[in-house]
Protein backbone atom coordinates (compact mmCIF):
# COMPACT_ATOMS: atom_id res chain seq x y z
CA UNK A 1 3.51 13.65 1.18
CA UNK A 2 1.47 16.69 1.33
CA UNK A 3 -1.85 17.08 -0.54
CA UNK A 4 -3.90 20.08 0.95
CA UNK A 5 -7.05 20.61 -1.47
CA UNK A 6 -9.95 23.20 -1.29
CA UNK A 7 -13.35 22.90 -3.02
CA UNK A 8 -15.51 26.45 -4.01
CA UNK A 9 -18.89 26.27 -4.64
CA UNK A 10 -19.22 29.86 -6.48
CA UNK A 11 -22.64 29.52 -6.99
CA UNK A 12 -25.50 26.80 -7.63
CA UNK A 13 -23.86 26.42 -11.18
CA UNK A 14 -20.10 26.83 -10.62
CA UNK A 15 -17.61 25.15 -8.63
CA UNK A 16 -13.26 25.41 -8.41
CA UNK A 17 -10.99 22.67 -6.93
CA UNK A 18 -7.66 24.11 -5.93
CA UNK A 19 -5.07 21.14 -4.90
CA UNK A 20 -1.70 21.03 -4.34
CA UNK A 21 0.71 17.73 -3.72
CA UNK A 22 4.28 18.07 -2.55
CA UNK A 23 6.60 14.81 -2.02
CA UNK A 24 9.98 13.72 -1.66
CA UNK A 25 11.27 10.44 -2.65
CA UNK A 26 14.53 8.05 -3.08
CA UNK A 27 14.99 4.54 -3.87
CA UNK A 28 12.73 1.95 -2.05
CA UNK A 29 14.57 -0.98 -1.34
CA UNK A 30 15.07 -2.87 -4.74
CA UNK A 31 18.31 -2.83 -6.18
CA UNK A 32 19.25 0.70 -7.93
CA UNK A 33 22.67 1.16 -9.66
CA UNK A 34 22.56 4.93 -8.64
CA UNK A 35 23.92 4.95 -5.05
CA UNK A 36 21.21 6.94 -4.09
CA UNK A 37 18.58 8.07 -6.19
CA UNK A 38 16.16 11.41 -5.06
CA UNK A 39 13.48 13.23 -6.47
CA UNK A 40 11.02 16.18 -5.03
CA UNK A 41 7.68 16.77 -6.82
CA UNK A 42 5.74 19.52 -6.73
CA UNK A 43 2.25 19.34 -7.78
CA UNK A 44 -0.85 22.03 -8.19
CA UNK A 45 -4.18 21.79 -10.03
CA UNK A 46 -7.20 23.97 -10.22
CA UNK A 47 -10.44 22.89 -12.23
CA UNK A 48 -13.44 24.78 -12.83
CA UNK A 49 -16.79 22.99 -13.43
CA UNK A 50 -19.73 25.70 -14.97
CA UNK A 51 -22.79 24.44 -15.98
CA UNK A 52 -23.70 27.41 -18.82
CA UNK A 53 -27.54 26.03 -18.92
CA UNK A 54 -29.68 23.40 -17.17
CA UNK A 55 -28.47 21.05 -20.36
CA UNK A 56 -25.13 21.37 -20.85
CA UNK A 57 -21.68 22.02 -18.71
CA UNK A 58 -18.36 22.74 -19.40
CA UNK A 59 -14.91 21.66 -17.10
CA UNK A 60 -11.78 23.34 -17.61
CA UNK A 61 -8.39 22.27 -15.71
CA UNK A 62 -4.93 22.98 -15.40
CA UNK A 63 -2.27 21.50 -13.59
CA UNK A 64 1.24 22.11 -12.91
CA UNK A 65 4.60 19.62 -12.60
CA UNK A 66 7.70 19.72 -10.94
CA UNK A 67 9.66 17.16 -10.98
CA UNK A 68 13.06 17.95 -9.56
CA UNK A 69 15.04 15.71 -11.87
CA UNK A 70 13.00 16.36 -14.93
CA UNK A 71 11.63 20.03 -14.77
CA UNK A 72 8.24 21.41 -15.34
CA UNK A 73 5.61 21.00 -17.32
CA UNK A 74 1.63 22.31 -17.53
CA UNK A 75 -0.99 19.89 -18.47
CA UNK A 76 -4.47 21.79 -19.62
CA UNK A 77 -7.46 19.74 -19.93
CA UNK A 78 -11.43 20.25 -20.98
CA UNK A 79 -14.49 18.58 -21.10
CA UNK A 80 -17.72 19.44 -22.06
CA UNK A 81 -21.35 17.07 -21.33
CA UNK A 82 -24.75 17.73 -23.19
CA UNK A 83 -27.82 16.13 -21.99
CA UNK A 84 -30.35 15.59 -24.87
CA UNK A 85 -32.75 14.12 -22.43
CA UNK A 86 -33.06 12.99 -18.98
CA UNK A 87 -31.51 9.58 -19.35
CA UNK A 88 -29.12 10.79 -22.83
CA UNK A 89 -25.74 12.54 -22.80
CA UNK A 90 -23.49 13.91 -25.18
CA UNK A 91 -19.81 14.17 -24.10
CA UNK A 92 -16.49 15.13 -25.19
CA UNK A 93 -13.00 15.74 -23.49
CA UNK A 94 -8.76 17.05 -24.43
CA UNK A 95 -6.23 16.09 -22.05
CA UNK A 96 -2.32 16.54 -21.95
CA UNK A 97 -0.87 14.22 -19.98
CA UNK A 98 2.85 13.95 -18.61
CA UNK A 99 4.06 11.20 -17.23
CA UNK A 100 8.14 11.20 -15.84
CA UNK A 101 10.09 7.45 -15.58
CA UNK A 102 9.91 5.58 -12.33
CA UNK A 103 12.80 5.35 -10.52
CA UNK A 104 13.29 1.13 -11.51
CA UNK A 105 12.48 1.99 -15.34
CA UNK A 106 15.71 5.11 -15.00
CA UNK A 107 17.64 2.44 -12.63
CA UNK A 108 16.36 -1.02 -11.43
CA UNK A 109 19.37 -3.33 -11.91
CA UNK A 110 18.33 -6.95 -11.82
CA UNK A 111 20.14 -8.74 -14.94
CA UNK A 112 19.50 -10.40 -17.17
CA UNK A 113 15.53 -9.82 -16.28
CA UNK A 114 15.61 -5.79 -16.70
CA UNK A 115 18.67 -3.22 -16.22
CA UNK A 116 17.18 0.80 -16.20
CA UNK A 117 17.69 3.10 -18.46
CA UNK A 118 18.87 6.88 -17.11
CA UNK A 119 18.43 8.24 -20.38
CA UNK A 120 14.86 7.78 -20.47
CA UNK A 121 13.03 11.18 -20.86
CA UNK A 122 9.28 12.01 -19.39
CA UNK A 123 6.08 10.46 -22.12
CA UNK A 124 3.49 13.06 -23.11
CA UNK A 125 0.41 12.87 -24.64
CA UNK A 126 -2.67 14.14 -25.78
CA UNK A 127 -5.80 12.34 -25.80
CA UNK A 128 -9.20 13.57 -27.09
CA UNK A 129 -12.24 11.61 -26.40
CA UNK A 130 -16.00 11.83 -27.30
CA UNK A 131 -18.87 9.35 -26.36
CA UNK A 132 -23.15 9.11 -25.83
CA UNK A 133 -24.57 7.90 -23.12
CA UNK A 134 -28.35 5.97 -22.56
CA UNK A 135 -28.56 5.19 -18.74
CA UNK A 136 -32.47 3.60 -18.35
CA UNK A 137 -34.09 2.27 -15.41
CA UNK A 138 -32.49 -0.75 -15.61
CA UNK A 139 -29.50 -1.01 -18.02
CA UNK A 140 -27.12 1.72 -19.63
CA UNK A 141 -25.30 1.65 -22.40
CA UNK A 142 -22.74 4.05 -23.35
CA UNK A 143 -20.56 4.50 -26.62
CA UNK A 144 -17.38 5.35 -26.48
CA UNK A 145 -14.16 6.68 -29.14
CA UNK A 146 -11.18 8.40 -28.28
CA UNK A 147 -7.57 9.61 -29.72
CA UNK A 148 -4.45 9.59 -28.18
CA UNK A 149 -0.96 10.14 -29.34
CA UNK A 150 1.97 10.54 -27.34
């Protein structure tokens, strides 16, 4: 696996992550009813982090699949944080998320226990979250709700 990644401080109040991920895999050694299963994956991602004012910042990210049995697909995601004071924060965040079968859920064969399934397509999702945060000297305390359907 290759996983190069490159960090650019723009200035004082922006910064861009560049990474990319390349792999190739087959079957470990559990027992597959493909003779010989393969897969290459190709990976890149940039984010951007920008804080606008002293109070509040904004992330935005992208990221690209491959997957060479399942194709491509690009996954965009946000967030944005709001201090209201020192120790208080505001947050709030959209994801996409894609997520291909392992190789034992598309073809682990180990009856009766579990038998794959090749005709199992790639999940996706999209999750939106939002929360406040207290963080004192001695305790925090954060509240949490989020949204996801896939």
């Amino acid at each position: 696996m290759l996983s190069p990644e490159l960090e650019w401080l723009i200035s004082p109040r922006s910064s861009v992550n560049l990474t990319y991920t390349w792999g190739e895999y087959d079957r470990d050694e559990t027992r597959v009813f493909v003779s010989d299963p393969e897969r290459t994956i190709d990976v890149a991602w940039a984010q951007q982090e920008l804080n606008l004012t002293s109070r509040l910042r904004i992330t935005g990210g992208l990221r690209y699949d491959h997957y060479s049995d399942f194709g491509d697909e690009w996954s965009p995601k946000a967030d944005v944080v709001f201090t209201l004071a020192p120790e208080q924060r505001l947050r709030g965040s959209y994801g996409h998320g894609f997520r291909p079968p392992y190789f034992g859920e598309l073809y682990l064969d180990t009856p009766p226990f579990f038998v794959g399934n090749p005709e199992l397509v790639p999940e996706e999702s999209d999750g939106y979250t939002a929360g406040y945060t207290f963080a004192g000297r001695t305790a925090q305390l954060s509240l949490d709700g989020y949204h996801t359907s896939v």
